[in-house]
PDB file of N, CA and C in Angstrom:
ATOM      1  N   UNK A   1      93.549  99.521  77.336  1.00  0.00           N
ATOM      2  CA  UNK A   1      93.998  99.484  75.967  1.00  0.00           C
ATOM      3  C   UNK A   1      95.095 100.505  75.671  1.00  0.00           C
ATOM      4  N   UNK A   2      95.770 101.013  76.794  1.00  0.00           N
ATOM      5  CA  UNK A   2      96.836 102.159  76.575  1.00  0.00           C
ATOM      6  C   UNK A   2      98.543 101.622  76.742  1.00  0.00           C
ATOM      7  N   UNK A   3      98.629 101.516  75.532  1.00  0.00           N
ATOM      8  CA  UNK A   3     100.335 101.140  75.679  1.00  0.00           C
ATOM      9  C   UNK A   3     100.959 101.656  76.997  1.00  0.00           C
ATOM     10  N   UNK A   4     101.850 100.644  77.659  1.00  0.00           N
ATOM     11  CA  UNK A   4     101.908 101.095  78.673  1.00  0.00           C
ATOM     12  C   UNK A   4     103.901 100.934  78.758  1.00  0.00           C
ATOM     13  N   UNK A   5     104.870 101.106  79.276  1.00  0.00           N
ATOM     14  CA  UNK A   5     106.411 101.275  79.428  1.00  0.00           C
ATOM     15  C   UNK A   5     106.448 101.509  81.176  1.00  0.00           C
ATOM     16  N   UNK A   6     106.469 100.011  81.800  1.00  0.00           N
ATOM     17  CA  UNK A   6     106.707 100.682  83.240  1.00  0.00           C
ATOM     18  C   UNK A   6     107.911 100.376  83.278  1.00  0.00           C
ATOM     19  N   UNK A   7     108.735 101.607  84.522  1.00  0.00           N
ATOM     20  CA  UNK A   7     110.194 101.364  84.933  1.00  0.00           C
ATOM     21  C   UNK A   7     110.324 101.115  86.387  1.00  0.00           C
ATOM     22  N   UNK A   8     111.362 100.123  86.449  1.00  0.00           N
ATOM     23  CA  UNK A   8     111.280  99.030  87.205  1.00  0.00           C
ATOM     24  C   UNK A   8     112.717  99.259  88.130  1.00  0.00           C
ATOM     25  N   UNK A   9     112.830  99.848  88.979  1.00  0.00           N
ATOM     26  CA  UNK A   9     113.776  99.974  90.190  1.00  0.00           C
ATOM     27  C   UNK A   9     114.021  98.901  91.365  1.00  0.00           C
ATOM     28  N   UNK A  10     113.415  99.446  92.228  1.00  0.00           N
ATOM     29  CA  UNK A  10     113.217  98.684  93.464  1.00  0.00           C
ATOM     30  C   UNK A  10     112.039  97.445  93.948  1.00  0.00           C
ATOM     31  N   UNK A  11     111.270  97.321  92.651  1.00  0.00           N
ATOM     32  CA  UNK A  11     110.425  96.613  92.905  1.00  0.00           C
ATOM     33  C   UNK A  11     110.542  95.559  92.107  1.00  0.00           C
ATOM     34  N   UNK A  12     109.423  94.761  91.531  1.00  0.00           N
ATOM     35  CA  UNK A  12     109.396  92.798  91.037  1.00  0.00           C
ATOM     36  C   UNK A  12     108.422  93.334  89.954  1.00  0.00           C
ATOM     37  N   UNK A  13     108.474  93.604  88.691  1.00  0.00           N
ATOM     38  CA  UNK A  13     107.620  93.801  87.664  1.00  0.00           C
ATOM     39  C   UNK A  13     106.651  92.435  87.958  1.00  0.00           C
ATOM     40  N   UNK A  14     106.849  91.424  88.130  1.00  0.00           N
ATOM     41  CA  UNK A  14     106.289  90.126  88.138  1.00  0.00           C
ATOM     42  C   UNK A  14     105.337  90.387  89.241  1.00  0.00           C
ATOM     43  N   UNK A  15     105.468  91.171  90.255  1.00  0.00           N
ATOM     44  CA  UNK A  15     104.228  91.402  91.579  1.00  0.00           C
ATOM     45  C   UNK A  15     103.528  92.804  91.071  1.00  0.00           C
ATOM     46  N   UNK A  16     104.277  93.641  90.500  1.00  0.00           N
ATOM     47  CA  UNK A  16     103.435  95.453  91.103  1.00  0.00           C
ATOM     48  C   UNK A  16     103.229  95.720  89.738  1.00  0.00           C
ATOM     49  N   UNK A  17     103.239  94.951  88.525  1.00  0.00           N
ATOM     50  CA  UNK A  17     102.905  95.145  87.360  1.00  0.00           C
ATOM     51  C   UNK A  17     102.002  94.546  86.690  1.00  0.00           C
ATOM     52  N   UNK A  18     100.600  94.685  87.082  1.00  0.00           N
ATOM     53  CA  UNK A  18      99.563  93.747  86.760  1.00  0.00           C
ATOM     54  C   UNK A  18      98.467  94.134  85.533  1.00  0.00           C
ATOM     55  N   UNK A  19      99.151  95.586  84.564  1.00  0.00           N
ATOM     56  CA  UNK A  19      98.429  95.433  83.294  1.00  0.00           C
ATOM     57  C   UNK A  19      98.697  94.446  82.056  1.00  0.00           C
ATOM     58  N   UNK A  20      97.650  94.186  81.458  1.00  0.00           N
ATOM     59  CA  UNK A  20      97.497  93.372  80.273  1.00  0.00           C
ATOM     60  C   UNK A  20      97.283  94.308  79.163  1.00  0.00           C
ATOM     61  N   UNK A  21      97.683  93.592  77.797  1.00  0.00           N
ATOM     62  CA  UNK A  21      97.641  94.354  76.998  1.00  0.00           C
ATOM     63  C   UNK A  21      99.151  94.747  75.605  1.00  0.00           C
ATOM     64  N   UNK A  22      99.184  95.673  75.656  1.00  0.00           N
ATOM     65  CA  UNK A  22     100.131  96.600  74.904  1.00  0.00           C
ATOM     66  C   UNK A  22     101.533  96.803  76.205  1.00  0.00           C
ATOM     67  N   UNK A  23     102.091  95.756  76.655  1.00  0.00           N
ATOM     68  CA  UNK A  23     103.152  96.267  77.132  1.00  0.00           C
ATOM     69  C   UNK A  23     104.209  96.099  77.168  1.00  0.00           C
ATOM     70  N   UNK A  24     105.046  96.657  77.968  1.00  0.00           N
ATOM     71  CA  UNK A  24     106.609  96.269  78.264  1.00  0.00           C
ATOM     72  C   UNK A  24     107.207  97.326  79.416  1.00  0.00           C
ATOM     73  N   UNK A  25     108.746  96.514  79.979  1.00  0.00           N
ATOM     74  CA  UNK A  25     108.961  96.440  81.039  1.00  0.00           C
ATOM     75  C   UNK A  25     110.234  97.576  80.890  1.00  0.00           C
ATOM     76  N   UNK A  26     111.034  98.036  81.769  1.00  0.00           N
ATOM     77  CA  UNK A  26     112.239  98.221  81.500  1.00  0.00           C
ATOM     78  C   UNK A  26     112.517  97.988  83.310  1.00  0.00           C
ATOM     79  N   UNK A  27     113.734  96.670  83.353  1.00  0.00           N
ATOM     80  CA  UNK A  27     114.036  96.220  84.398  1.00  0.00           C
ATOM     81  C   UNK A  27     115.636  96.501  83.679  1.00  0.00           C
ATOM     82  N   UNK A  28     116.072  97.200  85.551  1.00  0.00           N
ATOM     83  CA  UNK A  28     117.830  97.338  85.989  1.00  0.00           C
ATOM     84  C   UNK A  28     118.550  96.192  86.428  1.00  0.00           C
ATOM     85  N   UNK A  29     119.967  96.662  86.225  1.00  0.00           N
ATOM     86  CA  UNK A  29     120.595  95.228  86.842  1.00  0.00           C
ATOM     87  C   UNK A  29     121.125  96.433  88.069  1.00  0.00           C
ATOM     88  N   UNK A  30     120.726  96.301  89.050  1.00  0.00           N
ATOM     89  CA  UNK A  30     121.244  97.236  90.391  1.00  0.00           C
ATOM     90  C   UNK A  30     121.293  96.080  91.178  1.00  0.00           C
ATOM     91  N   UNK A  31     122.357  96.596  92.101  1.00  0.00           N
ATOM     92  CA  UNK A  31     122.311  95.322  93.184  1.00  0.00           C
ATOM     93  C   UNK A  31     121.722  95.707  94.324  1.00  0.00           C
ATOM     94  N   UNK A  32     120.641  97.136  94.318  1.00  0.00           N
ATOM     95  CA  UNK A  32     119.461  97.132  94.872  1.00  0.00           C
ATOM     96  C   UNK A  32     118.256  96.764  94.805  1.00  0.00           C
ATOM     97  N   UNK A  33     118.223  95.924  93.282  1.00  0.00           N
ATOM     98  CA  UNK A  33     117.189  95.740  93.202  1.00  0.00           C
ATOM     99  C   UNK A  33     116.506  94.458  93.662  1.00  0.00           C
ATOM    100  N   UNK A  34     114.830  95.420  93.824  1.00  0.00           N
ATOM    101  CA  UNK A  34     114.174  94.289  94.669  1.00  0.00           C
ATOM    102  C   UNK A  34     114.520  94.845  95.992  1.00  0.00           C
ATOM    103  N   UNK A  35     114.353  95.946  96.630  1.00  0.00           N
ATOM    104  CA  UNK A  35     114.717  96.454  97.676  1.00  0.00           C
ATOM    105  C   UNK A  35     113.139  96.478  98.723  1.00  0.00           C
ATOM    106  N   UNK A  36     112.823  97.184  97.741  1.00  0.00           N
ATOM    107  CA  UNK A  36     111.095  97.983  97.689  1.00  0.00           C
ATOM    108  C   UNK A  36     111.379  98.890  98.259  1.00  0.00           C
ATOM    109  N   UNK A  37     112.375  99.804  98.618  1.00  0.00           N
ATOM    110  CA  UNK A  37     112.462 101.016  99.430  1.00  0.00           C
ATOM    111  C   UNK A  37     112.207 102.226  98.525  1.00  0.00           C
ATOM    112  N   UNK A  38     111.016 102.554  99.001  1.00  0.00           N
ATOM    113  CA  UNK A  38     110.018 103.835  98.482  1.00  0.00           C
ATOM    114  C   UNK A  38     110.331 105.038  98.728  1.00  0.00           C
ATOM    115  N   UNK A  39     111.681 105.242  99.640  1.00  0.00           N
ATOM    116  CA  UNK A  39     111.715 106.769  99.890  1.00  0.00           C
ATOM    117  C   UNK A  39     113.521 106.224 100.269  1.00  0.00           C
ATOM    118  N   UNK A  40     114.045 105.761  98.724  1.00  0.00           N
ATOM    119  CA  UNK A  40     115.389 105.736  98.939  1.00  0.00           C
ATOM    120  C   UNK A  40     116.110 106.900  98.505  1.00  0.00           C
ATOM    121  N   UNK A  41     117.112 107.463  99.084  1.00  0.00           N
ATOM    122  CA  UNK A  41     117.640 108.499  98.630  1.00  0.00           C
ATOM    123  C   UNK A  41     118.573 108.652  97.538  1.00  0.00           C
ATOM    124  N   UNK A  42     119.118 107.342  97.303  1.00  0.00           N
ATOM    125  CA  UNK A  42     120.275 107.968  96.280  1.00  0.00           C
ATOM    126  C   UNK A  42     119.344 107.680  94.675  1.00  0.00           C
ATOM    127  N   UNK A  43     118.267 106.529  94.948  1.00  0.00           N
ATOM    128  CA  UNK A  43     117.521 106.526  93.509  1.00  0.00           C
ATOM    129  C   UNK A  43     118.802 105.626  92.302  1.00  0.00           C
ATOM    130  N   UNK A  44     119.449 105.190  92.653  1.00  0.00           N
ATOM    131  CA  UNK A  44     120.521 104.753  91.994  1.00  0.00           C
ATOM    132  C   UNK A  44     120.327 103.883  90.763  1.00  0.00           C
ATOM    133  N   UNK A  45     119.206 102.947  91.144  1.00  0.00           N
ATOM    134  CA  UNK A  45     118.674 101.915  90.303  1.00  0.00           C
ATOM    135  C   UNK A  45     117.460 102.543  89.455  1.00  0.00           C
ATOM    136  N   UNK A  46     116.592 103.676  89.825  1.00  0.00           N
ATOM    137  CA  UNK A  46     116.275 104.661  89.077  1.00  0.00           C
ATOM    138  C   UNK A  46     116.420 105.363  87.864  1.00  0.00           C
ATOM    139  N   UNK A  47     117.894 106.080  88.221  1.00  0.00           N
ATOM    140  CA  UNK A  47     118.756 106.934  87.816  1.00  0.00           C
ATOM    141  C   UNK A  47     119.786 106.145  86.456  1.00  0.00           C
ATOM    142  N   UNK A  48     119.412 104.703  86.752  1.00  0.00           N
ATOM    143  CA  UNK A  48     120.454 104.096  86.027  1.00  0.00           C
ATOM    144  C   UNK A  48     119.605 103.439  84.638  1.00  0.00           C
ATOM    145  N   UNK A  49     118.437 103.694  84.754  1.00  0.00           N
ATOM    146  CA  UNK A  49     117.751 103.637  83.435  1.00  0.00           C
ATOM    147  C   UNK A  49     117.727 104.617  82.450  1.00  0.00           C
ATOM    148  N   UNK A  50     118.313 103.901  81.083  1.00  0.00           N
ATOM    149  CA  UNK A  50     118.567 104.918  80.244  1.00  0.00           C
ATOM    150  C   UNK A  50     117.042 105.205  79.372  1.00  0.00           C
ATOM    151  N   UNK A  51     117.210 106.467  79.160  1.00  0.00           N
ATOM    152  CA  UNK A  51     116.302 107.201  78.731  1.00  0.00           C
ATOM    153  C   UNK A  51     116.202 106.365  77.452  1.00  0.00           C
ATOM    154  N   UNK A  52     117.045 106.725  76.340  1.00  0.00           N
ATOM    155  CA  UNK A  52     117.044 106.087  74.617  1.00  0.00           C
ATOM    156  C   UNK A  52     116.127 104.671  75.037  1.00  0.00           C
ATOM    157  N   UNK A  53     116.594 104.071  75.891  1.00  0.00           N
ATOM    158  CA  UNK A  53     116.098 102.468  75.714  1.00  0.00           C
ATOM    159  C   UNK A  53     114.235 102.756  76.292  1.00  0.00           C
ATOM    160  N   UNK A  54     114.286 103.701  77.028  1.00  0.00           N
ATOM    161  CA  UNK A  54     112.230 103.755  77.514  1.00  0.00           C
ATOM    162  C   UNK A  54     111.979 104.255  76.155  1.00  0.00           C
ATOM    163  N   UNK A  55     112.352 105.306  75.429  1.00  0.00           N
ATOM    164  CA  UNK A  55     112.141 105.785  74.385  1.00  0.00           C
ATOM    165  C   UNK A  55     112.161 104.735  73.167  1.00  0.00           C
ATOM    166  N   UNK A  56     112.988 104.154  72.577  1.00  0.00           N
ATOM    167  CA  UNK A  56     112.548 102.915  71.884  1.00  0.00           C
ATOM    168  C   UNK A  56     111.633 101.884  71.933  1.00  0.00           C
ATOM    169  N   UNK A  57     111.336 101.959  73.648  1.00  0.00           N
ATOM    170  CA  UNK A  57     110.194 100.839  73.912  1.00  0.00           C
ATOM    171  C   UNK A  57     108.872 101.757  74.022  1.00  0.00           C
ATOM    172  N   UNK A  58     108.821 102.877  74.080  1.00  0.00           N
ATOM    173  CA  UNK A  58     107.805 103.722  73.767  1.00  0.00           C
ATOM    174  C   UNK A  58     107.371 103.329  72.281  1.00  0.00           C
ATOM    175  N   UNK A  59     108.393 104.101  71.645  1.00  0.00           N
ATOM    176  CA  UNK A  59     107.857 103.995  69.877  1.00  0.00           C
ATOM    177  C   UNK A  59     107.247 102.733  69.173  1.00  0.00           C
ATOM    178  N   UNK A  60     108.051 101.348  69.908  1.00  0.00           N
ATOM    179  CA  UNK A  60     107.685 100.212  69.258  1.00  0.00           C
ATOM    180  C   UNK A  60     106.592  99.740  69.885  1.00  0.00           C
ATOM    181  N   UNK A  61     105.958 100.078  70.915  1.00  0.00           N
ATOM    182  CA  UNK A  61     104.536 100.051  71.238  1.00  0.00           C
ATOM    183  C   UNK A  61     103.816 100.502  70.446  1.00  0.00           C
ATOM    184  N   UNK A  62     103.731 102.182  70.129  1.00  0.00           N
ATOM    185  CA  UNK A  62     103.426 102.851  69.819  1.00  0.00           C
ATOM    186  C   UNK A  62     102.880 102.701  67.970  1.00  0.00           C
ATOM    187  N   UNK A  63     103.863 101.596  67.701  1.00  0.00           N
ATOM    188  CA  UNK A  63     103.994 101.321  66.129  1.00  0.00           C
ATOM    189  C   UNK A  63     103.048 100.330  65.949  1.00  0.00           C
ATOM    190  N   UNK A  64     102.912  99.033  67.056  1.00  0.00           N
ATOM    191  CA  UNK A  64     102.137  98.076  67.089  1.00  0.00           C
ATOM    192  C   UNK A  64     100.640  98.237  66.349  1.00  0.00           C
TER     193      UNK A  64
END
């Protein structure tokens, strides 16, 4: 029952994201993504999620 905001790099929200409930996603457009590489170094597709936008999808959970 805990609002949840997962961020979505290298992996398939559609496979490694299996809560119900209160949620939402934040998926990159990287042209790594979908890699699954767990110990990538540059983090690029990571790095390229903006903060303001997890933060808005925080609050409007949060408001629900």
């Amino acid at each position: 029952g805990v609002p949840v905001v997962g961020l979505f790099g290298p992996t398939d929200p559609d496979i490694v994201f299996p809560y119900e409930g209160k949620i939402d996603s934040v998926r990159v457009s990287c042209p790594l993504r979908g890699c699954y590489n767990w110990e990538c170094e540059n983090q690029e597709c990571l790095l390229s999620i903006p903060a303001d936008e997890v933060f808005q999808r925080m609050v409007r959970l949060l408001r629900e």
